[in-house]
N, C-alpha and C. Protein backbone atom coordinates (compact mmCIF):
# COMPACT_ATOMS: atom_id res chain seq x y z
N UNK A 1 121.94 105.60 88.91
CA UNK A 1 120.55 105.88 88.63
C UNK A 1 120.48 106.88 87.48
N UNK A 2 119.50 107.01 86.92
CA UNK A 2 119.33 107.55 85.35
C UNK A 2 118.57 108.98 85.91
N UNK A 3 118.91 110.21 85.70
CA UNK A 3 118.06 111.27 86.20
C UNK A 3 116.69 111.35 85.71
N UNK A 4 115.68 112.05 86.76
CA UNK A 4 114.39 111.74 86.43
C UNK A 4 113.70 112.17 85.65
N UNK A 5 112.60 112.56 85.23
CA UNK A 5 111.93 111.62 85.70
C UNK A 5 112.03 110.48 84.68
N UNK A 6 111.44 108.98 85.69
CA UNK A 6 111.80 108.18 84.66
C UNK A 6 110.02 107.54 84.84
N UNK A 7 109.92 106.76 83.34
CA UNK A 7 108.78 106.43 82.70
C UNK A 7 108.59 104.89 83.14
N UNK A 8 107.58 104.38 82.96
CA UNK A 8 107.40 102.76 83.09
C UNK A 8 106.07 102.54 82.07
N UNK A 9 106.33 101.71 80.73
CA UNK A 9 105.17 101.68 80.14
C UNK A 9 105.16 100.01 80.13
N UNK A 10 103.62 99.74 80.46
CA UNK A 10 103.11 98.15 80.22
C UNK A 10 101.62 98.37 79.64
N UNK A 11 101.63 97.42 78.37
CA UNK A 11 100.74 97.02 78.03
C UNK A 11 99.68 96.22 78.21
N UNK A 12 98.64 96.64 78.90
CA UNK A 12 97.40 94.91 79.23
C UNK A 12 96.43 95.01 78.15
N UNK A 13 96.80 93.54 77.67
CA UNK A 13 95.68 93.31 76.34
C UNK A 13 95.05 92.37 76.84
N UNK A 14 93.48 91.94 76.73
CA UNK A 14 92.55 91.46 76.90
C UNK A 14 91.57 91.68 76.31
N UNK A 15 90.48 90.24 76.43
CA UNK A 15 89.32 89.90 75.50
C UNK A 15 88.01 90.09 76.63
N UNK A 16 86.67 90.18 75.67
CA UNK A 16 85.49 90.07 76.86
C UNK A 16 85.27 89.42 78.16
N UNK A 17 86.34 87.91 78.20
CA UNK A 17 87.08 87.60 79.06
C UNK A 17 88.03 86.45 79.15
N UNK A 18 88.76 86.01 80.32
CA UNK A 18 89.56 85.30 80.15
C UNK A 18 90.71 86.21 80.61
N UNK A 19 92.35 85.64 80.74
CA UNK A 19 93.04 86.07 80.88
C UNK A 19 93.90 87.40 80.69
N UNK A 20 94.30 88.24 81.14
CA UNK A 20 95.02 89.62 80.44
C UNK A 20 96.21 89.42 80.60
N UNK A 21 96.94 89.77 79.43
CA UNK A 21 98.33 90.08 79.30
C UNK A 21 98.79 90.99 78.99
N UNK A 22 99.88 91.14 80.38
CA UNK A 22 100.91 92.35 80.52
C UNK A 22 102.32 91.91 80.09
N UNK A 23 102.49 93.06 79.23
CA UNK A 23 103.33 93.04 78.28
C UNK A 23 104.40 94.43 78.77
N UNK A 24 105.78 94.21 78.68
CA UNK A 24 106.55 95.78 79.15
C UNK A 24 107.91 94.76 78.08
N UNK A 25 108.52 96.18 77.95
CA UNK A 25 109.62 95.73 76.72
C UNK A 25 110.64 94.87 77.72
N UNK A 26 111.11 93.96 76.98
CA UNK A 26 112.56 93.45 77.72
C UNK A 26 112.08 92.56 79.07
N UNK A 27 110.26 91.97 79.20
CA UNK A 27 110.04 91.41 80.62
C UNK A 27 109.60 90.41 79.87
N UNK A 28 109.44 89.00 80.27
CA UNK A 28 108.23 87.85 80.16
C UNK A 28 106.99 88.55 80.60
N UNK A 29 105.66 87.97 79.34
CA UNK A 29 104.44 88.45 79.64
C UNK A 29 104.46 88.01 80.85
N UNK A 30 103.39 88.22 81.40
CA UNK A 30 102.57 88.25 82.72
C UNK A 30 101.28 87.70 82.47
N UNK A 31 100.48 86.83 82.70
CA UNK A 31 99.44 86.50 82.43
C UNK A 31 98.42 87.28 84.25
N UNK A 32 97.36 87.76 83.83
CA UNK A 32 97.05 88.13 84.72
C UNK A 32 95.10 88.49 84.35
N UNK A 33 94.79 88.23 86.43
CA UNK A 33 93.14 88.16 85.85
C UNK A 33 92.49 88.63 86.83
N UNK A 34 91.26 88.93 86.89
CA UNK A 34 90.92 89.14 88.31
C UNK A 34 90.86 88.08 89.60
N UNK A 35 90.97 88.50 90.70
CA UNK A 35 91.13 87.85 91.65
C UNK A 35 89.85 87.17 92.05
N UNK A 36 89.80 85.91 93.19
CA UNK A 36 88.68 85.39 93.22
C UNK A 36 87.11 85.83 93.83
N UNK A 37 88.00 87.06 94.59
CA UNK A 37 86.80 88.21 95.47
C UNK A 37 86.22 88.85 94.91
N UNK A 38 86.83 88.77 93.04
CA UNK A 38 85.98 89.46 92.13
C UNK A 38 85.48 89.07 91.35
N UNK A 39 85.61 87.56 91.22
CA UNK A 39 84.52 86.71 90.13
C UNK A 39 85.68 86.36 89.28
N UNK A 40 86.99 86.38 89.40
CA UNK A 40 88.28 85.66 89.03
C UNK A 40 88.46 83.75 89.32
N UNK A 41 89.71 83.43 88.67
CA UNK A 41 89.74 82.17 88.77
C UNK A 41 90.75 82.19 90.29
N UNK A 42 91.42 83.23 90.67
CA UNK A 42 92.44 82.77 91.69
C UNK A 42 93.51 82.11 91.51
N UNK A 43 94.13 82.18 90.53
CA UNK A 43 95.27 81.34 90.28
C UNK A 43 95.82 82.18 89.14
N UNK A 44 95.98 83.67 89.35
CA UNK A 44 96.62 84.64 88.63
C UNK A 44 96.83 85.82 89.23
N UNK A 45 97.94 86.77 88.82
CA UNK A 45 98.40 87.40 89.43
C UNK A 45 97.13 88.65 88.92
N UNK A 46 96.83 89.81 89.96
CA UNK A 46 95.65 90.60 89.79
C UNK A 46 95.82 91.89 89.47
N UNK A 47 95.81 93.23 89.56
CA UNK A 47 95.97 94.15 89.90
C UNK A 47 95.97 94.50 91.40
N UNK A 48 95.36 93.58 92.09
CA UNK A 48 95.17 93.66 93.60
C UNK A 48 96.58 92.99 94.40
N UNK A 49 96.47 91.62 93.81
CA UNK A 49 98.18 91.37 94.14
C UNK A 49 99.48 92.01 93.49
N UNK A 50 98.92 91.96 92.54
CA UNK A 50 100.61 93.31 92.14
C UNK A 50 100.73 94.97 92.83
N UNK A 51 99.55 95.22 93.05
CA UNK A 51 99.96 96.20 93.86
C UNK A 51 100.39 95.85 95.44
N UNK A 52 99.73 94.97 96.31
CA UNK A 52 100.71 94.38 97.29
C UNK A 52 101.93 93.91 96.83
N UNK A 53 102.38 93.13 95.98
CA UNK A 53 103.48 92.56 96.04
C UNK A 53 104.55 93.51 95.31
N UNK A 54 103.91 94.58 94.86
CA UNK A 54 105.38 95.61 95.08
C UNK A 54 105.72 96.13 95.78
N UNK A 55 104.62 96.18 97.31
CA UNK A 55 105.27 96.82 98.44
C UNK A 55 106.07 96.09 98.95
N UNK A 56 105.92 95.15 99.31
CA UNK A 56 106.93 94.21 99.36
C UNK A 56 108.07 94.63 98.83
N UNK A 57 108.33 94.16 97.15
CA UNK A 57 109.05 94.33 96.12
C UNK A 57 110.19 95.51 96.90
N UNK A 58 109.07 96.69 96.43
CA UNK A 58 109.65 97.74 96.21
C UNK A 58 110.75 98.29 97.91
N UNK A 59 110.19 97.41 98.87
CA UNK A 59 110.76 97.78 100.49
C UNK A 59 112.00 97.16 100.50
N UNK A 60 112.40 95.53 99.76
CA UNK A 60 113.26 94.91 99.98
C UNK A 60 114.55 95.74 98.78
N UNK A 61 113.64 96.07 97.60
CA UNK A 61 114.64 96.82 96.54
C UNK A 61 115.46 98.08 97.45
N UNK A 62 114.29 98.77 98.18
CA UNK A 62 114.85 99.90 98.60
C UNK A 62 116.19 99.88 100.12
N UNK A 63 115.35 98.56 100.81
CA UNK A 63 116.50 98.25 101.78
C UNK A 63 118.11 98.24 101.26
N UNK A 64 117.84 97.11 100.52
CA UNK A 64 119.31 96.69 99.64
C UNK A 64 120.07 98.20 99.78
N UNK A 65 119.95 99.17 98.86
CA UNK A 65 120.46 100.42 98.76
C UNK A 65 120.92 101.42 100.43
N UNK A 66 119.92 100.97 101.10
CA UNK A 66 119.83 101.57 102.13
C UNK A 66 120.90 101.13 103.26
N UNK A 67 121.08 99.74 103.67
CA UNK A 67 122.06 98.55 103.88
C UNK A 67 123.17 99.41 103.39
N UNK A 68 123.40 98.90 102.12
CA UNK A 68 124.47 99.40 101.50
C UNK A 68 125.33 100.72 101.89
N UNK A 69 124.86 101.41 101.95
CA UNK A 69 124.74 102.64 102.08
C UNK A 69 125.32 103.20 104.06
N UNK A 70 124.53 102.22 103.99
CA UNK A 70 124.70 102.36 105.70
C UNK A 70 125.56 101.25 106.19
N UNK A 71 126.22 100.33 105.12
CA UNK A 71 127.48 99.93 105.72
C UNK A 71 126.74 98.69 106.43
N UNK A 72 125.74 98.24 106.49
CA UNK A 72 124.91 97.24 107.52
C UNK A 72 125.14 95.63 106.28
N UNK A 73 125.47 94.90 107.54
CA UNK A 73 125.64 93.74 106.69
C UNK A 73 124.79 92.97 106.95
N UNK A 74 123.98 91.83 106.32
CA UNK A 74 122.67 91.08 106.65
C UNK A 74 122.95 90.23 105.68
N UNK A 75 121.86 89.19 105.98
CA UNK A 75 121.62 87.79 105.29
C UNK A 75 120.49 87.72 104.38
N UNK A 76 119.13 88.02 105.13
CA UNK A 76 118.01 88.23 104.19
C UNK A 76 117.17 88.81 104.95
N UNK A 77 115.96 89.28 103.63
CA UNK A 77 114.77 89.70 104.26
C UNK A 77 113.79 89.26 103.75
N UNK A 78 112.72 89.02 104.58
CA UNK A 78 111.38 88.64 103.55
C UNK A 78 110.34 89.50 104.49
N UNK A 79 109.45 89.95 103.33
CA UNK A 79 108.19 90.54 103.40
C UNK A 79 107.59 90.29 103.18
N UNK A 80 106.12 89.95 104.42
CA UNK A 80 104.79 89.43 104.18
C UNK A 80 103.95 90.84 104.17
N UNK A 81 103.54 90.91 102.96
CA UNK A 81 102.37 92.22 103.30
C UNK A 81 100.80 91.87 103.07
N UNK A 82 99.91 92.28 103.59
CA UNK A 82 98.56 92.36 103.49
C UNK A 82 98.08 93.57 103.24
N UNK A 83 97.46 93.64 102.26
CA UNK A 83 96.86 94.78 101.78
C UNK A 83 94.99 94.55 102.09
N UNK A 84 94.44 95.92 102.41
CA UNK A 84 93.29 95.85 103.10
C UNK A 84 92.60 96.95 101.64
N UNK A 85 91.81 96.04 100.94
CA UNK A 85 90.65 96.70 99.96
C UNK A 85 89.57 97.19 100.66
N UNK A 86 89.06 98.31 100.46
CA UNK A 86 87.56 98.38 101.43
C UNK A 86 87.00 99.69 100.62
N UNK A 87 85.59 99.71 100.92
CA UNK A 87 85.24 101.35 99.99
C UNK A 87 85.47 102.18 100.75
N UNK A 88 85.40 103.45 99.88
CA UNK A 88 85.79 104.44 100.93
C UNK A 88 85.43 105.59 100.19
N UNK A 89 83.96 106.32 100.98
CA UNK A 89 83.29 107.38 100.07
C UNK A 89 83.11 106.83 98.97
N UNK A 90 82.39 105.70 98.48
CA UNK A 90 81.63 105.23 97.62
C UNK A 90 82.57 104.24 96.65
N UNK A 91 84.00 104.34 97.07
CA UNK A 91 85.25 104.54 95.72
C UNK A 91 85.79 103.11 96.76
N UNK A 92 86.33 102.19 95.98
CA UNK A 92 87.26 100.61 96.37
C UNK A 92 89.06 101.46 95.99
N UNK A 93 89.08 101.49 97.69
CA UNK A 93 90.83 101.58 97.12
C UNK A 93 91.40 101.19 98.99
N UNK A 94 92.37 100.59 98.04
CA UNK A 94 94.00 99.93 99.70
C UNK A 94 93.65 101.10 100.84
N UNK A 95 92.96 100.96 101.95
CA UNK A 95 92.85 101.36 103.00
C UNK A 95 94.56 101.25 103.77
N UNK A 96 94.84 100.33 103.20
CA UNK A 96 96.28 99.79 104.16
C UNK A 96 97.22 98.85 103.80
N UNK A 97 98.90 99.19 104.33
CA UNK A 97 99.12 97.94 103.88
C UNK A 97 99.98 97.37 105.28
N UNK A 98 99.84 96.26 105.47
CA UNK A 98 100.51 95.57 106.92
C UNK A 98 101.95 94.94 106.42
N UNK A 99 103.01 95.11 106.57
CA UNK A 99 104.49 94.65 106.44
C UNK A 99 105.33 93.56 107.17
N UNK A 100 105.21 92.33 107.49
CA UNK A 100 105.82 91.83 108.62
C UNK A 100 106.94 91.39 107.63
N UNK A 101 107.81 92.29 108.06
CA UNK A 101 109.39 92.19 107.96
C UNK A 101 109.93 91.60 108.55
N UNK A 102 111.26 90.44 108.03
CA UNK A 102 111.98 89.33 108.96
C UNK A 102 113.67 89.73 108.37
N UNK A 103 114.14 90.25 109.23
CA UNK A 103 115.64 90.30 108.88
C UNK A 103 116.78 90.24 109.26
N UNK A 104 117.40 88.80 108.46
CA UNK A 104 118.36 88.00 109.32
C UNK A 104 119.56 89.29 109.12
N UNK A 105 120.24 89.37 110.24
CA UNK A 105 121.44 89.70 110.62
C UNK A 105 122.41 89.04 110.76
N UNK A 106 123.94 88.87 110.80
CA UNK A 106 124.85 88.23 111.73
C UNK A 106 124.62 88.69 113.27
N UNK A 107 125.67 88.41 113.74
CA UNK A 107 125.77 88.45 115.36
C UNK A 107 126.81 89.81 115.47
N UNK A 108 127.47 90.03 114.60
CA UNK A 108 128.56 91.17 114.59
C UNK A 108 127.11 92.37 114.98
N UNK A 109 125.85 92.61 114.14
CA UNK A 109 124.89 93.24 113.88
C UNK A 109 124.14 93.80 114.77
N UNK A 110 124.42 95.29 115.99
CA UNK A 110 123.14 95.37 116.20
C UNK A 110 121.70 95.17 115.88
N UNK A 111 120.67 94.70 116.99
CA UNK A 111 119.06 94.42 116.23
C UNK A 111 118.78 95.80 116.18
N UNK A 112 119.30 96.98 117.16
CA UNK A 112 118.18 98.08 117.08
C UNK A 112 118.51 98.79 115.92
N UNK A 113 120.10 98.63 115.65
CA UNK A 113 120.53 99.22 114.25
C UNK A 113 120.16 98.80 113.30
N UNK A 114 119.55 97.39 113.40
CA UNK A 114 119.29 97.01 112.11
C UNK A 114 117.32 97.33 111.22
N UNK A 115 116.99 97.34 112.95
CA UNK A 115 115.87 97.80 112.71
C UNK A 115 115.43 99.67 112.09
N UNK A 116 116.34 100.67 112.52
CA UNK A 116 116.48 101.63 111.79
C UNK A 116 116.58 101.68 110.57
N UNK A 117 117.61 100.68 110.49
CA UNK A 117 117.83 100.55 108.85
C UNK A 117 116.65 100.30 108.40
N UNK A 118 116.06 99.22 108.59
CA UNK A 118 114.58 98.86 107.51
C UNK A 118 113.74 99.87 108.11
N UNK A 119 113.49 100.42 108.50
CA UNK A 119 112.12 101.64 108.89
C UNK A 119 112.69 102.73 107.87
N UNK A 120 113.82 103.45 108.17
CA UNK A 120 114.50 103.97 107.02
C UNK A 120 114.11 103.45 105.72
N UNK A 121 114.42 102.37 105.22
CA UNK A 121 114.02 101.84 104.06
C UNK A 121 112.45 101.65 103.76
N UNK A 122 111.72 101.72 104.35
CA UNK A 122 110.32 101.28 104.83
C UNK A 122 109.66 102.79 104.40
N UNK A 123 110.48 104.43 105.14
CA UNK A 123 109.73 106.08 104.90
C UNK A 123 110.34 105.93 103.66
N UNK A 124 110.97 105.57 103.24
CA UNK A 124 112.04 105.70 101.27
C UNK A 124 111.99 104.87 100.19
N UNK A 125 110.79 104.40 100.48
CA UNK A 125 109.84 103.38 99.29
C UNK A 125 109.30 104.10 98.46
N UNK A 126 109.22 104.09 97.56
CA UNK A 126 108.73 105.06 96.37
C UNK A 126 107.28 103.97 96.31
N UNK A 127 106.97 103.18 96.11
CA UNK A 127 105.70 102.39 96.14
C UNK A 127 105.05 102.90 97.40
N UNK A 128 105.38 102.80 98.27
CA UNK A 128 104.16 103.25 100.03
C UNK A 128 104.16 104.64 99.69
N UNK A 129 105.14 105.45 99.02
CA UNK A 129 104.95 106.06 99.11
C UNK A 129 103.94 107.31 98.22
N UNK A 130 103.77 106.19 96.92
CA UNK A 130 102.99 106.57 96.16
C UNK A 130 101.64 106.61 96.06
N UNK A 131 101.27 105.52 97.29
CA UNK A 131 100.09 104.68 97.41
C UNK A 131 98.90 105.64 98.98
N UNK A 132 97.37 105.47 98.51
CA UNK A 132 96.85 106.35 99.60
C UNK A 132 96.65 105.59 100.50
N UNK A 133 96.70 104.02 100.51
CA UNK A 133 96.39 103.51 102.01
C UNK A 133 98.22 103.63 103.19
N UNK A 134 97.52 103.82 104.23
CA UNK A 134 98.82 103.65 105.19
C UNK A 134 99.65 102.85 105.36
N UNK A 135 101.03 102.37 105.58
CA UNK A 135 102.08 101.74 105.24
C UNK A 135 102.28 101.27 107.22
N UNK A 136 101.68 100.02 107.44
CA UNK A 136 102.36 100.31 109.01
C UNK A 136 103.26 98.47 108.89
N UNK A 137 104.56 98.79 109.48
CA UNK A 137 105.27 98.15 109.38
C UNK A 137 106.05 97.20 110.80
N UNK A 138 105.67 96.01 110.81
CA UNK A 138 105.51 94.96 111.49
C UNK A 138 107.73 94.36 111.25
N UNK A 139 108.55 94.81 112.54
CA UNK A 139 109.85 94.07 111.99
C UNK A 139 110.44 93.34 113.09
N UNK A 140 110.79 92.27 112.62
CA UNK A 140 111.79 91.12 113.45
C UNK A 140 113.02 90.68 112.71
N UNK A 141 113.81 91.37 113.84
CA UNK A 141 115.15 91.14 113.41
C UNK A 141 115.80 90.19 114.03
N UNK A 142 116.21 88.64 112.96
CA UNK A 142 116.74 87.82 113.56
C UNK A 142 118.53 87.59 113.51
N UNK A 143 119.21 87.69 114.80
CA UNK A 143 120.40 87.17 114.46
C UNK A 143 121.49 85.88 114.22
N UNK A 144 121.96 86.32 113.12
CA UNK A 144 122.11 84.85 112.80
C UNK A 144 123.27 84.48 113.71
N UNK A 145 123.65 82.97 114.23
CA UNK A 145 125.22 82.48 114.88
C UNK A 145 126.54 82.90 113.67
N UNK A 146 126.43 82.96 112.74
CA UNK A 146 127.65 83.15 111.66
C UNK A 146 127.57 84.35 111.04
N UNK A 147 129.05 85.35 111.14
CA UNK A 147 128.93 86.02 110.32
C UNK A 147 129.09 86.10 109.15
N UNK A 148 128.15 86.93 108.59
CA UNK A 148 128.34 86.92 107.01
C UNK A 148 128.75 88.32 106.32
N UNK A 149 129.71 87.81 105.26
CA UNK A 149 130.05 89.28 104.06
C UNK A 149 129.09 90.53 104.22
N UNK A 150 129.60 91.54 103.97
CA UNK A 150 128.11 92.49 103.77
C UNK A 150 127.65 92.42 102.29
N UNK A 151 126.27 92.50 102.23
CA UNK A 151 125.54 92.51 101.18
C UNK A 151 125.16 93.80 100.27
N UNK A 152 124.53 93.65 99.45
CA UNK A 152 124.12 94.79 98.86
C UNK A 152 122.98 94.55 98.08
C-alpha cells in the first residue's frame, strides 16, 4: 500500500442533458445518468448506484485482505446491498445500507470463523465507513463439499 493520504480524481462532464461522463486516468469512461426515481432513463449507472455498489465493492475488496491475512481459505463472496435514500431534516441522503453477504467456504472451514472474518471485514471498509447512513450486515456462510486452495 502507498502511504497516505491517497487522492482519487474523476472527472463528470455533461450537457443540459443526456448522459454524463466519468472520466479517471487509466479507467474506461463510465457513461452515467440519473436514475429512474429521478426523471432518468434507468439503464445507467447513477450516483445513487455507485455509491451502493461500492459498498459492496469496497466489503468484498476489503475481505480479500482480511481472509488473507487471517489465513481463512474460501471460494467466493457476493454482495447484495440495498441502499435506503430518504430525506432527512429537509436534506436526501443513504439513511442505510442492507448487505446480504453469501460466503462459500470449503468444509476444512469453520462457519462461525468464517463469519468473523467478514464482519471484521464489514467494521474495516473504508466506504461504510465513510458513509452517514448505517451499514447493517445480513451473512450466510455456505460450505462447500470440496476443498479449495486458500485465496486472496
Amino acid at each position: 500500500m502507498q502511504p497516505l493520504p491517497h487522492r482519487y480524481t474523476v472527472t463528470a462532464v455533461g450537457e443540459a442533458s443526456g448522459e454524463i461522463e466519468m472520466i479517471a486516468a487509466r479507467l474506461a469512461t463510465l457513461p452515467a445518468a440519473a436514475p429512474q426515481e429521478f426523471g432518468g432513463p434507468g439503464d445507467r449507472w447513477s450516483p445513487e448506484t455507485l455509491l451502493v455498489g461500492a459498498v459492496g465493492d469496497c466489503l468484498i475488496l476489503t475481505f480479500r485482505g482480511v481472509a488473507a491475512a487471517s489465513r481463512l481459505p474460501w471460494s467466493s463472496l457476493s454482495c447484495r446491498v440495498t441502499g435506503t435514500l430518504d430525506r432527512v431534516d429537509r436534506a436526501m441522503q443513504f439513511t442505510g445500507f442492507e448487505v446480504e453477504a453469501r460466503l462459500e467456504v470449503p468444509s476444512s472451514v469453520d462457519p462461525g470463523r468464517a463469519r468473523l472474518v467478514l464482519e471484521k471485514a464489514e467494521q474495516n471498509c473504508l466506504i461504510s465507513n465513510s458513509v452517514k447512513g448505517r451499514t447493517h450486515l445480513l451473512v450466510e456462510v455456505v460450505v462447500t463439499a470440496v476443498s479449495t486452495p486458500l485465496s486472496a
